[in-house]
Each structure stands twice: as structure tokens, then as C-alpha cells.
PDB file of N, CA and C in Angstrom:
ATOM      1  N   UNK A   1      16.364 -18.386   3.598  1.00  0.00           N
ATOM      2  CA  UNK A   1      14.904 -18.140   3.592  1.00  0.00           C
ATOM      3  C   UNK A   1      14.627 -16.645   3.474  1.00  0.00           C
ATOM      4  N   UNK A   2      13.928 -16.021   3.007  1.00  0.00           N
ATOM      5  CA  UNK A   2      13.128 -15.246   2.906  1.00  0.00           C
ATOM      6  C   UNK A   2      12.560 -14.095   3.859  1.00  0.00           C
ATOM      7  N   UNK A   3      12.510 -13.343   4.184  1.00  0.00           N
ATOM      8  CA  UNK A   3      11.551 -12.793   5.356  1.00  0.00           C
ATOM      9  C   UNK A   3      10.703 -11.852   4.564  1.00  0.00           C
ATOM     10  N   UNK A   4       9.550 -12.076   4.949  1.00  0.00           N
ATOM     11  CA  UNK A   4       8.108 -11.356   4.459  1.00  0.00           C
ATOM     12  C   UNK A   4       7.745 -10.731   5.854  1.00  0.00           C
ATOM     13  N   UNK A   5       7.355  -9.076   5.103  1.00  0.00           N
ATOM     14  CA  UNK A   5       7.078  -8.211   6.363  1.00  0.00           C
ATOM     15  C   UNK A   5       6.019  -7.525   5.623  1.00  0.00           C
ATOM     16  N   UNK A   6       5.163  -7.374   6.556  1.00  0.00           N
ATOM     17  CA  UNK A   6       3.741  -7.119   6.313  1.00  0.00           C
ATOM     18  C   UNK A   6       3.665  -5.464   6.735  1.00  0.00           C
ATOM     19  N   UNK A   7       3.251  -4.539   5.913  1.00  0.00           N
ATOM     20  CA  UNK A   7       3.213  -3.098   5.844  1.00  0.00           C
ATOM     21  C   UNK A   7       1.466  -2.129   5.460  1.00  0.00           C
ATOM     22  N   UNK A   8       1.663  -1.826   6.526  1.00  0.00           N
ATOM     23  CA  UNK A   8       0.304  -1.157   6.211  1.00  0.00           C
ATOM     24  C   UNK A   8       0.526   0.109   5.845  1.00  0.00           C
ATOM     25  N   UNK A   9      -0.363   0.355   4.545  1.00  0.00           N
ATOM     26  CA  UNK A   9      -0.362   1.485   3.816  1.00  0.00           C
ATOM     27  C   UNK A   9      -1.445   2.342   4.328  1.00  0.00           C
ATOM     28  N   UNK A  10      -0.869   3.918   4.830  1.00  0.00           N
ATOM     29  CA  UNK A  10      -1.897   4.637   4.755  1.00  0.00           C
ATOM     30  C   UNK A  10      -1.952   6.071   4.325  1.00  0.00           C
ATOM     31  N   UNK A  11      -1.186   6.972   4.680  1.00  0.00           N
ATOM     32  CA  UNK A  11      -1.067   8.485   4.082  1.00  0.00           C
ATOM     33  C   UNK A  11      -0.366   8.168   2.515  1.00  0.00           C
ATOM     34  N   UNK A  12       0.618   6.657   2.556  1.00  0.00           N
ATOM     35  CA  UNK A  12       0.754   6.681   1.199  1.00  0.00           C
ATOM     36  C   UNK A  12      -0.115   6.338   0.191  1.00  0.00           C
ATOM     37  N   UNK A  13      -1.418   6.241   0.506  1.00  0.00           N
ATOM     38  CA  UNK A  13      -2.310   6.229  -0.502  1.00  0.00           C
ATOM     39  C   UNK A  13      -2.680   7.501  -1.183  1.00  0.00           C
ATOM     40  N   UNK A  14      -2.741   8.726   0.441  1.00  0.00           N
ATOM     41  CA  UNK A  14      -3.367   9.990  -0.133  1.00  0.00           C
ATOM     42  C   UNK A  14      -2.151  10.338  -1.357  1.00  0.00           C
ATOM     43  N   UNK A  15      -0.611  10.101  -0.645  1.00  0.00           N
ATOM     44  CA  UNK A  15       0.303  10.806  -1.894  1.00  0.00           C
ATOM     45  C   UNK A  15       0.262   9.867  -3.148  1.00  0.00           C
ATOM     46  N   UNK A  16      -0.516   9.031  -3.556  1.00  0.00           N
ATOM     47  CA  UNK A  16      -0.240   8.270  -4.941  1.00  0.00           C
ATOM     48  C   UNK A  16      -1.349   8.508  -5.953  1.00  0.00           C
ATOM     49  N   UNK A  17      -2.618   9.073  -5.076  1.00  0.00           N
ATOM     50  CA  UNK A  17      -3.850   8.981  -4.986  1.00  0.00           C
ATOM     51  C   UNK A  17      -3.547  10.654  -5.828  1.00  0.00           C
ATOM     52  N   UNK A  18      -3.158  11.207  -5.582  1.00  0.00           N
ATOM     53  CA  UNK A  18      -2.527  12.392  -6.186  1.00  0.00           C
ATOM     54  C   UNK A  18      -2.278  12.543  -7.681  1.00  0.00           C
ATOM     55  N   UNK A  19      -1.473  11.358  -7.970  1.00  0.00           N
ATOM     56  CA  UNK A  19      -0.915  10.970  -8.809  1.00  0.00           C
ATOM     57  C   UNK A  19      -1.798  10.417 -10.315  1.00  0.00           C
ATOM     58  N   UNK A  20      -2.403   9.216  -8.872  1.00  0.00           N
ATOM     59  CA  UNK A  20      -3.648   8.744 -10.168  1.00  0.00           C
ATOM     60  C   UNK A  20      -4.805   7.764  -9.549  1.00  0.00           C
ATOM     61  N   UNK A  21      -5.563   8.657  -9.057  1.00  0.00           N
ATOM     62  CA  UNK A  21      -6.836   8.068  -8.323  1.00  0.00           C
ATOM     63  C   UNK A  21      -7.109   6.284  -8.932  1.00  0.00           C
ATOM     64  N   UNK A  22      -7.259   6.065 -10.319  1.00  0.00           N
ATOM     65  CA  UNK A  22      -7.734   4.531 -10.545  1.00  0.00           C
ATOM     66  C   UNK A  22      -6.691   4.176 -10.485  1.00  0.00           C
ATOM     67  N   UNK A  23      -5.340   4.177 -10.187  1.00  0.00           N
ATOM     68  CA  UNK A  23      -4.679   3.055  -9.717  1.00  0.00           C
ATOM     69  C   UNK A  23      -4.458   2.462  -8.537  1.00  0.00           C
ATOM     70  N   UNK A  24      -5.407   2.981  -7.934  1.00  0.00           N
ATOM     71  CA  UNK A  24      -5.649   2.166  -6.391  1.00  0.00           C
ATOM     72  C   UNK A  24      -7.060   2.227  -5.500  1.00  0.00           C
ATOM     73  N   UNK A  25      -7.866   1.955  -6.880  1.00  0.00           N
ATOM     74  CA  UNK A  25      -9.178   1.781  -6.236  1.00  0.00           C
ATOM     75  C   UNK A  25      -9.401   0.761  -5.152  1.00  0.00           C
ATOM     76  N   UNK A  26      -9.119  -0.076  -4.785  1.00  0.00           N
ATOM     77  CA  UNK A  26      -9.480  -1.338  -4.006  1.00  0.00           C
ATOM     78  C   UNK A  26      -8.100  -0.781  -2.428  1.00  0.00           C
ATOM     79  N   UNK A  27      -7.470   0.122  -2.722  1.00  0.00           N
ATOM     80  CA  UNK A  27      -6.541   0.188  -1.376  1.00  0.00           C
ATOM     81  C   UNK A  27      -7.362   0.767  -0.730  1.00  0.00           C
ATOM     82  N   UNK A  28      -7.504   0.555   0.807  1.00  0.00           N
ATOM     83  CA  UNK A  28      -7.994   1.501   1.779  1.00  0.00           C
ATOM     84  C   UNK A  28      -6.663   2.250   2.932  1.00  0.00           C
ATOM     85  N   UNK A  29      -7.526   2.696   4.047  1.00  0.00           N
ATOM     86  CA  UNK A  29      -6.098   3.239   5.101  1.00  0.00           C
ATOM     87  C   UNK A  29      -5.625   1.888   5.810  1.00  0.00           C
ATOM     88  N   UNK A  30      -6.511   0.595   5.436  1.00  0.00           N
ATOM     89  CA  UNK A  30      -6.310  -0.569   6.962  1.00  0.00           C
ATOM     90  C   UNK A  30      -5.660  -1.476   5.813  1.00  0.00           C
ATOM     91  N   UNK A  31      -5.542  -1.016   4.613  1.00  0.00           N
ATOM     92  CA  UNK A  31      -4.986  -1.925   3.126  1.00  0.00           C
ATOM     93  C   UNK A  31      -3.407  -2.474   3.590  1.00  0.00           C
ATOM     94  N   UNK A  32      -3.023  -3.569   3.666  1.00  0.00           N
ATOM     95  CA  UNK A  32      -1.612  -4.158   4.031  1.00  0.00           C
ATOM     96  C   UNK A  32      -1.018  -4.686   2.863  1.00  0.00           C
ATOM     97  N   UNK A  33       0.320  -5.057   2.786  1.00  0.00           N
ATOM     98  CA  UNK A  33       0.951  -5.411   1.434  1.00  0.00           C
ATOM     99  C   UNK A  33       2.133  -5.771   2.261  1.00  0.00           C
ATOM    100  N   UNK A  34       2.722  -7.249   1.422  1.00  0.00           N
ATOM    101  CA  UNK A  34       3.445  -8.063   2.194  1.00  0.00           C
ATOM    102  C   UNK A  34       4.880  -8.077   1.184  1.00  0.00           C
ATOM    103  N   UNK A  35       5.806  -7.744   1.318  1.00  0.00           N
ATOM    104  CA  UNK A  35       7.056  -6.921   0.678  1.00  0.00           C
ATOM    105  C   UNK A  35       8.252  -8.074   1.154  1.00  0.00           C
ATOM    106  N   UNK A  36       8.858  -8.480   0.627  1.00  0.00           N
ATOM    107  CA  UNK A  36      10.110  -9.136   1.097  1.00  0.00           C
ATOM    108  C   UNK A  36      11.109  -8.395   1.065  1.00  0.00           C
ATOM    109  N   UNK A  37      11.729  -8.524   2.268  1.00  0.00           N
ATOM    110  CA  UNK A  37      12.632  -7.557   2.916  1.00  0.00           C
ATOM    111  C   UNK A  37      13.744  -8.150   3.135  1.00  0.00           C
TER     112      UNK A  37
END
């Protein structure tokens, strides 16, 4: 099975946000993303 771990994104928005503001219009600091680990 699988394990899904749930990660909240937040200063890594400011460093991507850097990079390229419209590719993460809809992320906020409370924005989570579920990654299999």
C-alpha cells in the first residue's frame, strides 16, 4: 500500500513565486498537497 502524506506549503510559495508568480495563483500559506511518500 501506499502512504499519502499531506504537506503544507508555505515559504515555498514565496521561493517559486520568485520564479513565476502565475504558476501558482490559487496556492496560499494554509495551501496543502498530498505527495506519496
Amino acid at each position: 500500500m501506499q502512504r499519502w502524506k499531506t504537506v503544507c506549503v508555505g515559504p515555498l510559495i514565496y521561493r517559486m513565486r520568485s520564479s513565476s508568480r502565475d504558476a501558482l495563483p490559487n496556492l496560499t500559506n494554509e495551501s496543502c498537497l498530498k505527495i506519496q511518500k
